[in-house]
N, C-alpha and C. Protein backbone atom coordinates (compact mmCIF):
# COMPACT_ATOMS: atom_id res chain seq x y z
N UNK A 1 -107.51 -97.12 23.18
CA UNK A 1 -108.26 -96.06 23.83
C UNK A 1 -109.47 -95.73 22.97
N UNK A 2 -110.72 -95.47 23.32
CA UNK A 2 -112.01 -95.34 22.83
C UNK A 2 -112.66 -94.11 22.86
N UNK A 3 -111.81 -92.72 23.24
CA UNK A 3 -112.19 -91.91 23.28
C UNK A 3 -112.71 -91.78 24.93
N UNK A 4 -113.82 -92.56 25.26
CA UNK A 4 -114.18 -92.09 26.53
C UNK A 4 -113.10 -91.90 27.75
N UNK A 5 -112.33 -93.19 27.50
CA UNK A 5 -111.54 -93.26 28.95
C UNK A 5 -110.63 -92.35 28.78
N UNK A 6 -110.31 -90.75 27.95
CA UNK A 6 -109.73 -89.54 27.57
C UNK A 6 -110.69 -88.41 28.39
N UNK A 7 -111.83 -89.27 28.49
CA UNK A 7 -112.39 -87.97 29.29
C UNK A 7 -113.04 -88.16 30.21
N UNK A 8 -112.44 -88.98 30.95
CA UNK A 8 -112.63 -89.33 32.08
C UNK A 8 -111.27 -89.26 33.19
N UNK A 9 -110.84 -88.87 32.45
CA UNK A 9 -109.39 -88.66 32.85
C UNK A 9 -109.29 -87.06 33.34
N UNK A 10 -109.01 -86.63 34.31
CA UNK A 10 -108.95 -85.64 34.64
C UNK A 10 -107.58 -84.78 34.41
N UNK A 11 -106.26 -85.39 34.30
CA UNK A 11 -105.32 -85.12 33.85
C UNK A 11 -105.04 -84.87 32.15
N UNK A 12 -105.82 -85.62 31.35
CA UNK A 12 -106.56 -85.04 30.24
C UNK A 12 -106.98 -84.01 29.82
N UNK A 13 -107.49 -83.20 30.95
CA UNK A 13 -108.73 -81.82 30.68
C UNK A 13 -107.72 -80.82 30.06
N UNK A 14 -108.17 -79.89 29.19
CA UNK A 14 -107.05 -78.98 28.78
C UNK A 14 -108.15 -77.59 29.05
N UNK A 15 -107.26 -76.57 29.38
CA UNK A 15 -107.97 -75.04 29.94
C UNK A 15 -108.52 -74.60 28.43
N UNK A 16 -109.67 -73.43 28.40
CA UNK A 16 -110.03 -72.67 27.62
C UNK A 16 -108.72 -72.45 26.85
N UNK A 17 -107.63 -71.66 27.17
CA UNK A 17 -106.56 -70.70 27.15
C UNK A 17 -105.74 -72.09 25.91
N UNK A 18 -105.65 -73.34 26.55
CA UNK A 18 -104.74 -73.97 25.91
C UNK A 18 -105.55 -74.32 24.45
N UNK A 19 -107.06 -74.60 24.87
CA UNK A 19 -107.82 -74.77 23.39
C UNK A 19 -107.32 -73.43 22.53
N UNK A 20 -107.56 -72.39 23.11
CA UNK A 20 -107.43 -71.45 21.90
C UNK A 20 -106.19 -71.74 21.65
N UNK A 21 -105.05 -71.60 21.86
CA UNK A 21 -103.95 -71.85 21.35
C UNK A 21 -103.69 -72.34 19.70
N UNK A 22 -105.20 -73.62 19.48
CA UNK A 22 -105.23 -74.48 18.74
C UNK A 22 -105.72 -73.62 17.33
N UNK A 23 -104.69 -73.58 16.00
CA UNK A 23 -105.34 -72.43 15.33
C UNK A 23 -106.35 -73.56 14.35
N UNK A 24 -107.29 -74.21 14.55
CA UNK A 24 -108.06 -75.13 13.55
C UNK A 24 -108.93 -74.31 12.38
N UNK A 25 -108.76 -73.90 10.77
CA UNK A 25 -109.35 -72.92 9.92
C UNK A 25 -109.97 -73.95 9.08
N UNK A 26 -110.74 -73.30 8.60
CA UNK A 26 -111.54 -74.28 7.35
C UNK A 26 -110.61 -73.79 6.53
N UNK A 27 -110.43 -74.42 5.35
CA UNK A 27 -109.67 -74.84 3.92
C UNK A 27 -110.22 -75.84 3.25
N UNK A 28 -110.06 -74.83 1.96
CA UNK A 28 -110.18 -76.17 0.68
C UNK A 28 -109.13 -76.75 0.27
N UNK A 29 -109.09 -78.35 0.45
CA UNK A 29 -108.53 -78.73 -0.47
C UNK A 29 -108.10 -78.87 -2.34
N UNK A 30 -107.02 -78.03 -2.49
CA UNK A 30 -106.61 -77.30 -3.95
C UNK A 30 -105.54 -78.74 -4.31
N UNK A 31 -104.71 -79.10 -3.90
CA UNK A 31 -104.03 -80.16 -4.65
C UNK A 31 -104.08 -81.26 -4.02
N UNK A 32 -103.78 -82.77 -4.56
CA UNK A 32 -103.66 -83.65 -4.16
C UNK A 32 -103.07 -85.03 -4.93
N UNK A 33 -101.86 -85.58 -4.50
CA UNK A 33 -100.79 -86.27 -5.31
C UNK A 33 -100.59 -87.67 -4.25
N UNK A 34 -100.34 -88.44 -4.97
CA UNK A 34 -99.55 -89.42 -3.85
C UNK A 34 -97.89 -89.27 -3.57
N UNK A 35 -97.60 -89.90 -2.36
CA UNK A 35 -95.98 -89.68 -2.49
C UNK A 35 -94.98 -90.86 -2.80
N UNK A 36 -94.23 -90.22 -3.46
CA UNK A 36 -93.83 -91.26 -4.36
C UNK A 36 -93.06 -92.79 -3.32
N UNK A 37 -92.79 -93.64 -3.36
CA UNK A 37 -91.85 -94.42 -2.91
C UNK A 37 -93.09 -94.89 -1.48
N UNK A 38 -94.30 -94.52 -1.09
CA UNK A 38 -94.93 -94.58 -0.03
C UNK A 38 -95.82 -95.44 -0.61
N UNK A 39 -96.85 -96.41 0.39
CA UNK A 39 -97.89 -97.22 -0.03
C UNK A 39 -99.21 -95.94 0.82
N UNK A 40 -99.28 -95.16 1.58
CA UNK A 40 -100.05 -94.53 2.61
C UNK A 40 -100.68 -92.72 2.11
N UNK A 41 -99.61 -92.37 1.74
CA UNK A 41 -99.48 -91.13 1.89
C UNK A 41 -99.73 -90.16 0.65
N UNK A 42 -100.79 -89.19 0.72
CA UNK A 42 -100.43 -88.32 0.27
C UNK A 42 -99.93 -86.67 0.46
N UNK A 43 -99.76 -86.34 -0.52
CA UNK A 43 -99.12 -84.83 -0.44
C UNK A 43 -100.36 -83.89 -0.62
N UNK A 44 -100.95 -83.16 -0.03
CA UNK A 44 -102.12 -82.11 0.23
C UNK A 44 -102.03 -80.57 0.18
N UNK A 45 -102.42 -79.99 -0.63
CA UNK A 45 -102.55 -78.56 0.08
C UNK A 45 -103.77 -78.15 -0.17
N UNK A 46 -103.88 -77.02 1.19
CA UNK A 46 -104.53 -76.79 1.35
C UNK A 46 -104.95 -75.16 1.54
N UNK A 47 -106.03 -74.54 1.06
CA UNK A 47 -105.97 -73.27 0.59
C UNK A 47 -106.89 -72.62 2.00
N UNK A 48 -106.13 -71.64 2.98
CA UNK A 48 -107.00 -71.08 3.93
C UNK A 48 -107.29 -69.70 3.76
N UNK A 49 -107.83 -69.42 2.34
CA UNK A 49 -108.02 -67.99 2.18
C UNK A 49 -106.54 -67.16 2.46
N UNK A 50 -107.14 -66.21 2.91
CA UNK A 50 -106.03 -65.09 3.68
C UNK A 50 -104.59 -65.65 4.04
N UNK A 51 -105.16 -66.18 4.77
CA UNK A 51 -103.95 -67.12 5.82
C UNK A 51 -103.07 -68.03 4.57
N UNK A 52 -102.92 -67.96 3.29
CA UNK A 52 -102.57 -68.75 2.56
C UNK A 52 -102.66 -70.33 2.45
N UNK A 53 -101.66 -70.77 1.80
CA UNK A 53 -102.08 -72.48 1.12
C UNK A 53 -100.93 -72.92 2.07
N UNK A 54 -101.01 -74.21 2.84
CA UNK A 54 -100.32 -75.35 3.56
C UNK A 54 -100.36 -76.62 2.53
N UNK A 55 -99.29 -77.23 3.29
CA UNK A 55 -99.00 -78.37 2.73
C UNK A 55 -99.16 -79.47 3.86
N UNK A 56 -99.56 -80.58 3.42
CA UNK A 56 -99.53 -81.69 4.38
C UNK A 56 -99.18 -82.91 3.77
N UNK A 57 -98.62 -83.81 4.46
CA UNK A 57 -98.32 -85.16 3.90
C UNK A 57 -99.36 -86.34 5.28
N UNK A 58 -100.42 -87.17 4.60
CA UNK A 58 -101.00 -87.65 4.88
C UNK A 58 -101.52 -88.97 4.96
N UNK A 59 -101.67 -89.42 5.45
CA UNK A 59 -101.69 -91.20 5.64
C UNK A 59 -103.75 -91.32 5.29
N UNK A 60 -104.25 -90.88 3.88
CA UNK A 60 -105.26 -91.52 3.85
C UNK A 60 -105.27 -91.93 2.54
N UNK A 61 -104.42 -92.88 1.85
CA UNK A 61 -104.81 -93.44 0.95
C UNK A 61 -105.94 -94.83 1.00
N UNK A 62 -105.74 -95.22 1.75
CA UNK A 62 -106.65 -95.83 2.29
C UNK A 62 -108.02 -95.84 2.35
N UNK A 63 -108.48 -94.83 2.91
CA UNK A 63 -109.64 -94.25 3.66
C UNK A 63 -110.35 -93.29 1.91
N UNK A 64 -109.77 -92.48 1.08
CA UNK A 64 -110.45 -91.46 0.47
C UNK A 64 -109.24 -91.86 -1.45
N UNK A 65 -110.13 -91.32 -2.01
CA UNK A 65 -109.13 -91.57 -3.52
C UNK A 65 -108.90 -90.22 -3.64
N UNK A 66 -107.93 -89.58 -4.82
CA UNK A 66 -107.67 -88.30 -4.64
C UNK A 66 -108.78 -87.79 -4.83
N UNK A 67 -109.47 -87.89 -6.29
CA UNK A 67 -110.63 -87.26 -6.46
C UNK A 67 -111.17 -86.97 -5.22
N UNK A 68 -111.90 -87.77 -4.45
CA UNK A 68 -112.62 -87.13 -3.50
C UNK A 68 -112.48 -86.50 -2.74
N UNK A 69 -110.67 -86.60 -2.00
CA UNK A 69 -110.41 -85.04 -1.74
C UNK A 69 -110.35 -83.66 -1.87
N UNK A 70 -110.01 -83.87 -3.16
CA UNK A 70 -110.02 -82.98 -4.25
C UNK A 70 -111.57 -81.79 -4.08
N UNK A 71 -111.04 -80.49 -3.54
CA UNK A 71 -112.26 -79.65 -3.37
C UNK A 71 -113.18 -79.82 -2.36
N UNK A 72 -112.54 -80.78 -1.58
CA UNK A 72 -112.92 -80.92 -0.06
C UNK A 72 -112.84 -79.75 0.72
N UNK A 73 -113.93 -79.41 1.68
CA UNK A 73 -113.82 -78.12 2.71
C UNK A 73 -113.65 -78.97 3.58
N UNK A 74 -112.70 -78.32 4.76
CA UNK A 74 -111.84 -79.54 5.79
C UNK A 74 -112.12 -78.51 6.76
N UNK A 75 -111.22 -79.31 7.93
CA UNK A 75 -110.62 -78.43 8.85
C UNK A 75 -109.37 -78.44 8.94
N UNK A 76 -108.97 -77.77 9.11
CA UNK A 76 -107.32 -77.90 9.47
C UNK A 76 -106.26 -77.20 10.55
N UNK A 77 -105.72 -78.37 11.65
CA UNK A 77 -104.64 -77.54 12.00
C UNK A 77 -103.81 -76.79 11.14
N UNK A 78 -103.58 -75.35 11.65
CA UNK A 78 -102.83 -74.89 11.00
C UNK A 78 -101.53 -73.94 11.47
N UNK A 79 -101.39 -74.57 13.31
CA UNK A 79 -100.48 -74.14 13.69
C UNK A 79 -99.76 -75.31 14.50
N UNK A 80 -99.27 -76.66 13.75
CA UNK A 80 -98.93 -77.63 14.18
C UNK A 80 -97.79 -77.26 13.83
N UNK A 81 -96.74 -77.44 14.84
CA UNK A 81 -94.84 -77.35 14.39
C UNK A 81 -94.97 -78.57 13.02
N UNK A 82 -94.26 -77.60 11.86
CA UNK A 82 -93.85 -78.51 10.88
C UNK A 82 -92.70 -79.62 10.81
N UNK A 83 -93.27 -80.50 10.07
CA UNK A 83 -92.51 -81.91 9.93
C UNK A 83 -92.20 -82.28 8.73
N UNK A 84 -91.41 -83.59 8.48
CA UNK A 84 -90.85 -83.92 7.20
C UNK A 84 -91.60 -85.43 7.46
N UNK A 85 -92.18 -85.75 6.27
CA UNK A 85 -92.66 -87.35 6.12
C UNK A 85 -92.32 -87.66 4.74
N UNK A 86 -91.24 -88.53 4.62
CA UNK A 86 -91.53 -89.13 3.32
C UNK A 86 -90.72 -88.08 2.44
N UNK A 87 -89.60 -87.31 2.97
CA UNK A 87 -89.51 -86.27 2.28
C UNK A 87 -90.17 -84.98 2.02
N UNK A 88 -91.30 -85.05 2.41
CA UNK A 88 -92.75 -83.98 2.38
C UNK A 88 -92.92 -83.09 3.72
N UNK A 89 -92.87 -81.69 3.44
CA UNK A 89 -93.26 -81.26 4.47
C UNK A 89 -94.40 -81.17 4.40
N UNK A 90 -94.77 -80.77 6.16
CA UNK A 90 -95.96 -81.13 6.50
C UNK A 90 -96.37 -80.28 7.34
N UNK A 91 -96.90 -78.92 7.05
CA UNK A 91 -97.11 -77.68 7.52
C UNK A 91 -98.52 -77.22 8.62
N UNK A 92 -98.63 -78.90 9.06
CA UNK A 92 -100.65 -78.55 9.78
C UNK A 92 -100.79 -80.68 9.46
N UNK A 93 -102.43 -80.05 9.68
CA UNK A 93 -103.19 -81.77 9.84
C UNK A 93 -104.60 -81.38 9.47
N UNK A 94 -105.00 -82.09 8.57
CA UNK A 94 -106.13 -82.25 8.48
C UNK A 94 -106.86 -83.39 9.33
N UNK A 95 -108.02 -82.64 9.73
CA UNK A 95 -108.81 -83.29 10.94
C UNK A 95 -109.84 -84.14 10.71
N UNK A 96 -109.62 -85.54 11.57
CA UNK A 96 -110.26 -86.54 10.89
C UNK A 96 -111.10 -87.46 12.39
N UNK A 97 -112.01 -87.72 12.21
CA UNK A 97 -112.91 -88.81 13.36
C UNK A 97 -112.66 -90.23 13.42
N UNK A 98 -112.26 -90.70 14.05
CA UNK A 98 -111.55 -92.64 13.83
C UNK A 98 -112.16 -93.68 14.84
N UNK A 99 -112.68 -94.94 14.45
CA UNK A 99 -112.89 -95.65 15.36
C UNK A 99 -112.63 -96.94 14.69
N UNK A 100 -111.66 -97.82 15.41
CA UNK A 100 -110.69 -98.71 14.67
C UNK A 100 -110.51 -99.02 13.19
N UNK A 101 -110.85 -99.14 12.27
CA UNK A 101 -110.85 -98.74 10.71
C UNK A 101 -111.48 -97.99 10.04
N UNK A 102 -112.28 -97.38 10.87
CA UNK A 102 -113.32 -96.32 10.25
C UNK A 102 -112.60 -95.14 10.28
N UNK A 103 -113.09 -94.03 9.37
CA UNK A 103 -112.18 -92.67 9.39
C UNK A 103 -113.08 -91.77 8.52
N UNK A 104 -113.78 -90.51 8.93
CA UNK A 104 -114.09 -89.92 8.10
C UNK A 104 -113.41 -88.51 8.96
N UNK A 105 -113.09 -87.52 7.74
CA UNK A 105 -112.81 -85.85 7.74
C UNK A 105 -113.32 -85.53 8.38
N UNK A 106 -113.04 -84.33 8.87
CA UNK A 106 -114.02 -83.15 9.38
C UNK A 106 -114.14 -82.29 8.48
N UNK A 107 -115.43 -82.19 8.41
CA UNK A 107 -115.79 -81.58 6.97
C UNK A 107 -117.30 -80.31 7.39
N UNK A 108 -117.42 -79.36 6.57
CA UNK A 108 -117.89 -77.73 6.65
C UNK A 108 -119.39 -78.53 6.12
N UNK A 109 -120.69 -77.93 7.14
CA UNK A 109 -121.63 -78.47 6.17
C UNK A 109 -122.18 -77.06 5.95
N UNK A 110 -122.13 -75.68 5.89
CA UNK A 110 -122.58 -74.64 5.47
C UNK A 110 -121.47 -73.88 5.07
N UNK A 111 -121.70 -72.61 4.24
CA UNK A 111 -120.88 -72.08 3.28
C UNK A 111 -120.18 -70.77 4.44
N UNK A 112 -118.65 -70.74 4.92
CA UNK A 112 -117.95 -70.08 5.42
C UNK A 112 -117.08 -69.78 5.02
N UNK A 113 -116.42 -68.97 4.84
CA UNK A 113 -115.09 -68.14 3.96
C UNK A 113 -113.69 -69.26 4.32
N UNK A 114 -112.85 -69.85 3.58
CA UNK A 114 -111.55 -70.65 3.76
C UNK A 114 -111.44 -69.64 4.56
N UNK A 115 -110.47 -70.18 5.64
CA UNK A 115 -109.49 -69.29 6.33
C UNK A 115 -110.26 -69.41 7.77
N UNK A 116 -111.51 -69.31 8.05
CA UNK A 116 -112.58 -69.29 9.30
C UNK A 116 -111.53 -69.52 9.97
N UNK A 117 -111.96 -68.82 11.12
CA UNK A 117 -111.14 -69.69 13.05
C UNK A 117 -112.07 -70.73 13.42
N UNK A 118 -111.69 -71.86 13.82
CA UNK A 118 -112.75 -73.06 14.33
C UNK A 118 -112.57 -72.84 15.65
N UNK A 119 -113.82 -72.61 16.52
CA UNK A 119 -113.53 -72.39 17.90
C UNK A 119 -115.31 -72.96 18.74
């Protein structure tokens, strides 16, 4: 799927009401580890101001080294039902753009308080 044929799809469309639902906050990325026994993944948290620090377990070893995560302004789900990967919970998602091996973040290009509502 290429993105377009998602929105062209009319059964696709989601209401105002269900977007908001979606709590997406800017956060800095504060830690970042690999997980152990995994070739993919690391362990993330992430600091949303107010709203406190999440954890995520993440499949971009690949794509970013820690350093460069490291003090990253993101976006982040931050009301995704939590999961276990790898042993790791996984409290949200950091939000990322993909087109078959390509992958970059979603990333803050002006200065907004961690924690923001993305809407």
């Amino acid at each position: 799927m290429t993105g377009e044929e998602n929105m062209d799809d009319p059964a696709k469309e989601v209401s105002i009401d269900e977007f908001k639902r979606l709590e997406m906050r800017v956060g800095t990325v504060v830690e970042v580890s690999r997980v152990p026994r995994t070739n993919k993944l690391y362990k993330v948290v992430v600091d949303l101001g107010v709203h406190g620090r999440k954890k995520t377990a993440t499949s971009l070893v690949d794509y970013y080294k820690a350093e460069e995560l490291l003090h990253k302004r993101v976006i982040f789900l931050a009301n995704l039902k939590p999961t276990t990967f790898a042993g790791q919970k996984s409290e949200g998602m950091l939000l990322a753009a993909s087109e078959g091996e390509k992958l970059a973040l979603l990333v803050i290009e002006r200065d907004v308080p961690d924690g923001s509502r993305v809407s």
